[in-house]
Protein backbone atom coordinates (compact mmCIF):
# COMPACT_ATOMS: atom_id res chain seq x y z
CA UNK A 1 37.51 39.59 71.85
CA UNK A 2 40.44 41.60 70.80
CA UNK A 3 43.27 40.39 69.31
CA UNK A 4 45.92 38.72 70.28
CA UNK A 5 48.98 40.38 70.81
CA UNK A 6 52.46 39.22 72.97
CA UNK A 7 56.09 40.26 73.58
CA UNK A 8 58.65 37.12 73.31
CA UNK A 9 58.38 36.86 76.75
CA UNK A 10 54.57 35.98 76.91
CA UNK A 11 53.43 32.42 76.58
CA UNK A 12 50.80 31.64 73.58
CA UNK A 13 47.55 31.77 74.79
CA UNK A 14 45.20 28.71 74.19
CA UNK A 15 42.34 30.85 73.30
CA UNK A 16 41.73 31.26 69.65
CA UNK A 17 41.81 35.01 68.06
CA UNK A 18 38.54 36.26 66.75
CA UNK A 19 40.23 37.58 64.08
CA UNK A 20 40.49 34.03 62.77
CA UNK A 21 36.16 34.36 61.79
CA UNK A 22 35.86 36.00 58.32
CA UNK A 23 34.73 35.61 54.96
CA UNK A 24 37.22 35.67 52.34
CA UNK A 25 35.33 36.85 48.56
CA UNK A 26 37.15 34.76 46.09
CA UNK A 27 35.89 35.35 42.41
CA UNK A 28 32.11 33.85 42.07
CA UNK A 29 32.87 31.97 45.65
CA UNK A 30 34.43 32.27 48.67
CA UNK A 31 36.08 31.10 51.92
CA UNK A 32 34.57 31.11 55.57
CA UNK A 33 37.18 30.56 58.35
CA UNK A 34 35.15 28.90 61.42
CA UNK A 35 37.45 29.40 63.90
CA UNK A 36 39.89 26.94 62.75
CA UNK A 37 42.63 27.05 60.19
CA UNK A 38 41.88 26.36 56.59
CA UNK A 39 43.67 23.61 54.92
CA UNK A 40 45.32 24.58 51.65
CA UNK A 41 46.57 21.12 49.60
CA UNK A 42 49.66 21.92 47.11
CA UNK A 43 49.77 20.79 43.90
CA UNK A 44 52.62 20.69 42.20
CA UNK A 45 52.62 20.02 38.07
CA UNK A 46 56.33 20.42 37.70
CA UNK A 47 59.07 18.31 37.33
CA UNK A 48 61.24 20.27 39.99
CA UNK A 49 59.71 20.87 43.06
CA UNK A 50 61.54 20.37 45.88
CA UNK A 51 59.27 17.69 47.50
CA UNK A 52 57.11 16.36 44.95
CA UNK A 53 58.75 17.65 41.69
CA UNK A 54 57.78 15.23 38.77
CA UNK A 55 54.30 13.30 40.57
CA UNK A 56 51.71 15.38 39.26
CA UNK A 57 52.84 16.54 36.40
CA UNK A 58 50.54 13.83 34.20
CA UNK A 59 46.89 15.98 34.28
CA UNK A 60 45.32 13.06 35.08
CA UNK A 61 47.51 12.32 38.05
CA UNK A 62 47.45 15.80 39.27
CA UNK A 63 43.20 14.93 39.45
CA UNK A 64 43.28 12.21 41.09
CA UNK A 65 45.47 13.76 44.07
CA UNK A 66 43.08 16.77 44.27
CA UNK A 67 40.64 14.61 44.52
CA UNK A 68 41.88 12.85 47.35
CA UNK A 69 43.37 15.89 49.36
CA UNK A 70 39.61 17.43 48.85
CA UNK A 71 38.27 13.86 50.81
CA UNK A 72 41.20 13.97 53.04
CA UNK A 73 39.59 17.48 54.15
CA UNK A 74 41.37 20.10 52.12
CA UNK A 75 39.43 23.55 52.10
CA UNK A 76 41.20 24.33 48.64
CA UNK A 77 43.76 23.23 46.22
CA UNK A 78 46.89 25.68 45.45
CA UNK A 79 48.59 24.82 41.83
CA UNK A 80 52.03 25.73 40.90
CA UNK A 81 53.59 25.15 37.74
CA UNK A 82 56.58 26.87 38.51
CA UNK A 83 59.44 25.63 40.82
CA UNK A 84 60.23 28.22 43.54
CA UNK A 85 63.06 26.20 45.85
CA UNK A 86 66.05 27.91 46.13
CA UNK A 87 68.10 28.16 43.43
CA UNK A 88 65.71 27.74 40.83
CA UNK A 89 65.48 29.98 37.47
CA UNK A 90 61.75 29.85 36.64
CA UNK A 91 60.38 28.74 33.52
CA UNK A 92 58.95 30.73 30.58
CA UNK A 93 54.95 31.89 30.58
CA UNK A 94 54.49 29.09 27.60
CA UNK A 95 55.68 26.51 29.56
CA UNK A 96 54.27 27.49 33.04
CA UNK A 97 50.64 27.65 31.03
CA UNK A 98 51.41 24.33 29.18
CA UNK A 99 51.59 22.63 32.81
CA UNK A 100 49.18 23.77 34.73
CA UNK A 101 46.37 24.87 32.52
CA UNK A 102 45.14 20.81 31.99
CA UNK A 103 45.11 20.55 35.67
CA UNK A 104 43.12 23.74 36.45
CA UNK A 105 40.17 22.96 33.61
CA UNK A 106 40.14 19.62 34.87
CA UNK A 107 40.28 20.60 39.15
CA UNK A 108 37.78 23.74 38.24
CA UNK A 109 35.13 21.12 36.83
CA UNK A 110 35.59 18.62 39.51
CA UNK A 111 35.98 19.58 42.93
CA UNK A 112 33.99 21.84 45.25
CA UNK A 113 36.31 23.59 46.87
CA UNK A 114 38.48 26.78 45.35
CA UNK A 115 41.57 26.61 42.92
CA UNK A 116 44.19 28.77 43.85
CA UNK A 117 47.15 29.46 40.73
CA UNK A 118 50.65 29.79 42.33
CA UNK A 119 52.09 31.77 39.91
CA UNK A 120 53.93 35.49 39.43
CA UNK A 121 52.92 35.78 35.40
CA UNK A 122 49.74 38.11 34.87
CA UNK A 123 49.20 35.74 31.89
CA UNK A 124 49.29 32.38 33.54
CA UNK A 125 46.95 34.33 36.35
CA UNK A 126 44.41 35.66 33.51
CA UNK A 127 43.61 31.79 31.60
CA UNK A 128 43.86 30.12 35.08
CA UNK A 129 41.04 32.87 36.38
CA UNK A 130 39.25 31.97 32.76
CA UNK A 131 39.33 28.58 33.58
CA UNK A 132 38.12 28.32 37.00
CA UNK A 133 40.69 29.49 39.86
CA UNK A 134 39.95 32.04 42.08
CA UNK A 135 42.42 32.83 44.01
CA UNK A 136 46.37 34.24 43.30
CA UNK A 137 48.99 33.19 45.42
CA UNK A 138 52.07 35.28 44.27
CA UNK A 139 55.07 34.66 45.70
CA UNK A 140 56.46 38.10 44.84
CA UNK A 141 53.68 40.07 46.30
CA UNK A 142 52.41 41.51 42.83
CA UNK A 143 55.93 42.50 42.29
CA UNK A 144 57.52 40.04 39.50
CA UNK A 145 54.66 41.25 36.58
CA UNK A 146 53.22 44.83 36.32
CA UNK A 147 50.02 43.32 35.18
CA UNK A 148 49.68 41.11 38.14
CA UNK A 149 47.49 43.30 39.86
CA UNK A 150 44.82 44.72 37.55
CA UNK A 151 44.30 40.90 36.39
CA UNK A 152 43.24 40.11 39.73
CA UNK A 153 41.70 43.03 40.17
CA UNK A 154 39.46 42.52 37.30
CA UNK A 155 38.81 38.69 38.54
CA UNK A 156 37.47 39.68 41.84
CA UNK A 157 40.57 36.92 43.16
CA UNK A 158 41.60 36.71 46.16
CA UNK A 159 45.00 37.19 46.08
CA UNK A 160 47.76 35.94 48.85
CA UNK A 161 50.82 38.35 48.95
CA UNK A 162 54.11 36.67 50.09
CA UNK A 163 57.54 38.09 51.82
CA UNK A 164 60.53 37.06 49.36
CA UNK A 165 63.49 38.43 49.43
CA UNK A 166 64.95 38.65 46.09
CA UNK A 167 64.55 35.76 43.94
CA UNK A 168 64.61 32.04 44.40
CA UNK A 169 67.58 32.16 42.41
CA UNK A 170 68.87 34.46 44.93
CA UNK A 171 66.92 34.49 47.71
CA UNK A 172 68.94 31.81 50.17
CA UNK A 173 72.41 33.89 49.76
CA UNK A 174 73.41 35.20 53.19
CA UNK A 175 69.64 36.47 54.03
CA UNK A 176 70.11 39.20 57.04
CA UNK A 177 67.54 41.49 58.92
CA UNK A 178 67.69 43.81 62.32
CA UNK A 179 64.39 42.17 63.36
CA UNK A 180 63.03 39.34 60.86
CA UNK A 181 59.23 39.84 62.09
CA UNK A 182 58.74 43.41 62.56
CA UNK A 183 60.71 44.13 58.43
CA UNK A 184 58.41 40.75 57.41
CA UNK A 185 55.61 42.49 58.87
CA UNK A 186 56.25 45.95 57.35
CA UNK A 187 56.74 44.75 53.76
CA UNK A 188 53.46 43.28 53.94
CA UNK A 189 51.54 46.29 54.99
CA UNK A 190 53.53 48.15 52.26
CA UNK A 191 52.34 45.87 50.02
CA UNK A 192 48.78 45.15 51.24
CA UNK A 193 48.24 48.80 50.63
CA UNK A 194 49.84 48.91 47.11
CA UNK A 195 47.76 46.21 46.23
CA UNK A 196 44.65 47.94 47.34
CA UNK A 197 45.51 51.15 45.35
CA UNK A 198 46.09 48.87 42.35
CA UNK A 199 42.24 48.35 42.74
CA UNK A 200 42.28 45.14 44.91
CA UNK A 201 39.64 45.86 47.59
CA UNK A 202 41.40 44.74 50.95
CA UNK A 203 38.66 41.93 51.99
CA UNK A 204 40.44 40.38 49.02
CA UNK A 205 43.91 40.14 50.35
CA UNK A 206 45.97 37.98 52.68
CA UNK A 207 49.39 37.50 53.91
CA UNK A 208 52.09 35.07 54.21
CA UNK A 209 55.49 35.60 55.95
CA UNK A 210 57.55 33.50 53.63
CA UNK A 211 58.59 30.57 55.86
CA UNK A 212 61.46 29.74 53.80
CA UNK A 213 61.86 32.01 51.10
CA UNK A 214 65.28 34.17 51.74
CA UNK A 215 65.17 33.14 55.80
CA UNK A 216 67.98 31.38 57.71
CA UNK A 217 66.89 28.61 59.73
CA UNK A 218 66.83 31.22 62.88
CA UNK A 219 64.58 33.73 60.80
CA UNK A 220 62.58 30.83 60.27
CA UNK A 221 61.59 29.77 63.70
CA UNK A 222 61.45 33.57 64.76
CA UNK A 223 58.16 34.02 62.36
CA UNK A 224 57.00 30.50 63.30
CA UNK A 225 57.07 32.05 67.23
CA UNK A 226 55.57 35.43 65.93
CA UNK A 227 53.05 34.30 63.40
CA UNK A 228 50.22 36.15 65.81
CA UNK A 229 52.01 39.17 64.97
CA UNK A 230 51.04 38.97 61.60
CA UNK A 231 47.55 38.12 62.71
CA UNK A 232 47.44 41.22 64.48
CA UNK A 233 47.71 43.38 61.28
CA UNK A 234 44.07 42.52 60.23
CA UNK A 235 44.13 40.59 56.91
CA UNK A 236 43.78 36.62 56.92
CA UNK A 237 47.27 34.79 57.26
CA UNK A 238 48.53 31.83 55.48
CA UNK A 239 51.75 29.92 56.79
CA UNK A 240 53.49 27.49 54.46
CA UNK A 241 55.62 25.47 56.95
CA UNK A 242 55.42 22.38 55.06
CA UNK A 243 59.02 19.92 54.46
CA UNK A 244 60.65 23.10 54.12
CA UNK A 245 64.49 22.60 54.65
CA UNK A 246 64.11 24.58 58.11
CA UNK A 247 62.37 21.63 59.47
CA UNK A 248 64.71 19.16 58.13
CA UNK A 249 67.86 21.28 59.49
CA UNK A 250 66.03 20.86 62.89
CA UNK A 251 65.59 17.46 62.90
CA UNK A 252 68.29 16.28 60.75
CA UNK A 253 65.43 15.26 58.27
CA UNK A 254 65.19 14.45 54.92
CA UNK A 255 62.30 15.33 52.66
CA UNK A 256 60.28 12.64 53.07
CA UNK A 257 60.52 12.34 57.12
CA UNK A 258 59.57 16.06 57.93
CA UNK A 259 55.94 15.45 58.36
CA UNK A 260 56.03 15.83 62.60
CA UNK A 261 58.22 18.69 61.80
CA UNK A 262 55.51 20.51 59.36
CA UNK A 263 52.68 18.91 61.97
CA UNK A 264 54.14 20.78 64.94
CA UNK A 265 54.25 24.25 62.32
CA UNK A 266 50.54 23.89 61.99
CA UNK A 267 49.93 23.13 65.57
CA UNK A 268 51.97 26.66 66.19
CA UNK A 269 49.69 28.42 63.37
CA UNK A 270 46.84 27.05 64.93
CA UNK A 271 47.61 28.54 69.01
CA UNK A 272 48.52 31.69 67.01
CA UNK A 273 45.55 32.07 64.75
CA UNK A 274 46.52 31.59 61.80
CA UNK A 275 43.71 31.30 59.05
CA UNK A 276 45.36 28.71 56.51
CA UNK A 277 48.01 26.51 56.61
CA UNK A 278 49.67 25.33 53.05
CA UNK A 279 50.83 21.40 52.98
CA UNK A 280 51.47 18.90 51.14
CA UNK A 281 49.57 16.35 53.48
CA UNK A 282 46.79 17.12 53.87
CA UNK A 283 45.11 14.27 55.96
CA UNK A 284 47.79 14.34 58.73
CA UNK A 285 46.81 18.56 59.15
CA UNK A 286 43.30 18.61 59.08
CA UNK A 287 43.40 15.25 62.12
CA UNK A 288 45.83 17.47 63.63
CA UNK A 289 43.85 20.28 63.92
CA UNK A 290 40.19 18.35 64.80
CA UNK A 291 42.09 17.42 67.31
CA UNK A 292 43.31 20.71 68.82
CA UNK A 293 39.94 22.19 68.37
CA UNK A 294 38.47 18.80 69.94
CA UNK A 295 40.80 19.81 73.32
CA UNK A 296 39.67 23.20 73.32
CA UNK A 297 36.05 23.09 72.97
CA UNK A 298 36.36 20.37 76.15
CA UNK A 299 37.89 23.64 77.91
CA UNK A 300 35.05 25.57 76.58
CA UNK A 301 32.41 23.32 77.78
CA UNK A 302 33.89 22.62 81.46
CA UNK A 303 34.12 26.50 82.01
């Protein structure tokens, strides 16, 4: 089946793409997409975050939610010791590794599913690989730390490459673009291919748009129409929809009272093939999607 590709003026098909069934090699392990959309649960050890700053950031507590997104149905476990909402200044390598090192030891002898490090500091990247993750998720696309990518590289990660522009110090200042999805779309070719002369083989890599990182609330539900467009460039998507300030601007929602909004983003990803959706509730998305693939297989069967 090829795949799928539409101008604005096309409706979403209901048919999944085929791109959507790969292997992803992550360090010793890896991750099989089935035809549905992986779940990714965040886990955020800071005190900052925009949504669950200050929760987590007790080891122990950061555990025990890992443990229950894994029941709940998550397919891995992204960790983040480093606020990126708008606005934020970052934190020094010391302190990024004093947060989320506890949590990775303890999540990399626990669960059985991947860790993934959200983090732009080869060092943080290099003891989290030592301790057990296996996949990168760098918001800055390998950009922030020279080192990123030969770290990686060397860890056989998988590594997920994000559209930012600027900083998130910077990044929410007047963002403009001729055409949101098609410049989205070209940085992260231009950057897929950087990262594969850096010596990260390309089975290795995905791609995320950036829902919310230097995007207007229009640019934002312009990729959210067009994530299939980044399906069509041949590495496995991820889509990060979840209580970002988009959805509340939408809605006229607070941060707690965005979950329909984030659960109609991952229906979207879903139609438009998206391989893994990033959320903070995880039970809520994986129901969700059982249920979407529940409706079409009843297609599938009646024709």
């Amino acid at each position: 089946m090829p795949v799928l590709t539409r101008s604005a003026a096309q409706p979403l098909s209901s048919r999944r793409p085929a791109a959507r069934r790969l292997t992803i090699p992550c360090g010793r392990t890896r991750l099989v997409c089935r035809g549905r959309p992986l779940v990714m649960g965040i886990l955020n050890v800071t005190p900052d975050s925009f949504s669950d700053g200050g929760h987590y950031a007790d080891p122990e507590a950061a555990l025990m939610r890992a443990i229950r997104m894994e029941a709940e149905g998550a397919d891995l476990i992204d960790v983040g010791g480093e606020s990126t909402r708008p606005g934020s200044a970052g934190v020094p390598a010391a302190e990024e590794l004093r947060r989320v090192m506890p949590v990775i030891e303890r999540l990399a002898r626990t669960l059985r599913i991947p860790v993934s490090v959200d983090t732009a500091k080869a060092e943080v990247a290099e003891r989290a690989f030592e301790a057990g993750a296996s996949i990168l998720n760098d918001v800055t696309a390998l950009r922030h730390d020279p080192r990123m990518a030969g770290v990686a590289a060397r860890a056989k990660a998988a590594v997920i490459l994000m559209h930012m522009r600027g900083t998130p110090r910077t990044m929410q200042r007047a963002p403009r673009y001729r055409d949101v999805v098609e410049e989205v779309a070209g940085f992260l070719q231009e950057a897929a291919l950087r990262a594969q002369v850096q010596g990260i083989a390309r089975n290795r890599l995905l791609i995320d748009p950036g829902l919310g990182f230097g995007k207007t609330v229009t640019h934002n539900l312009e990729l959210m129409r067009s994530l299939d467009r980044f399906v069509a460039l041949g590495m496995p998507v991820v889509a990060g929809p979840s209580r970002k300030s988009f959805i509340g601007k939408v809605l006229e929602a607070d941060v707690p009272d965005r979950l329909v909004g984030t659960l109609a983003c991952v229906a979207q990803a879903q139609r438009c093939g998206v391989h893994i959706v990033r959320v903070h509730d995880v039970g809520p998305a994986v129901q969700l999607i059982h249920m979407l693939e529940a409706i079409e297989a009843s297609h599938a069967a009646r024709g």
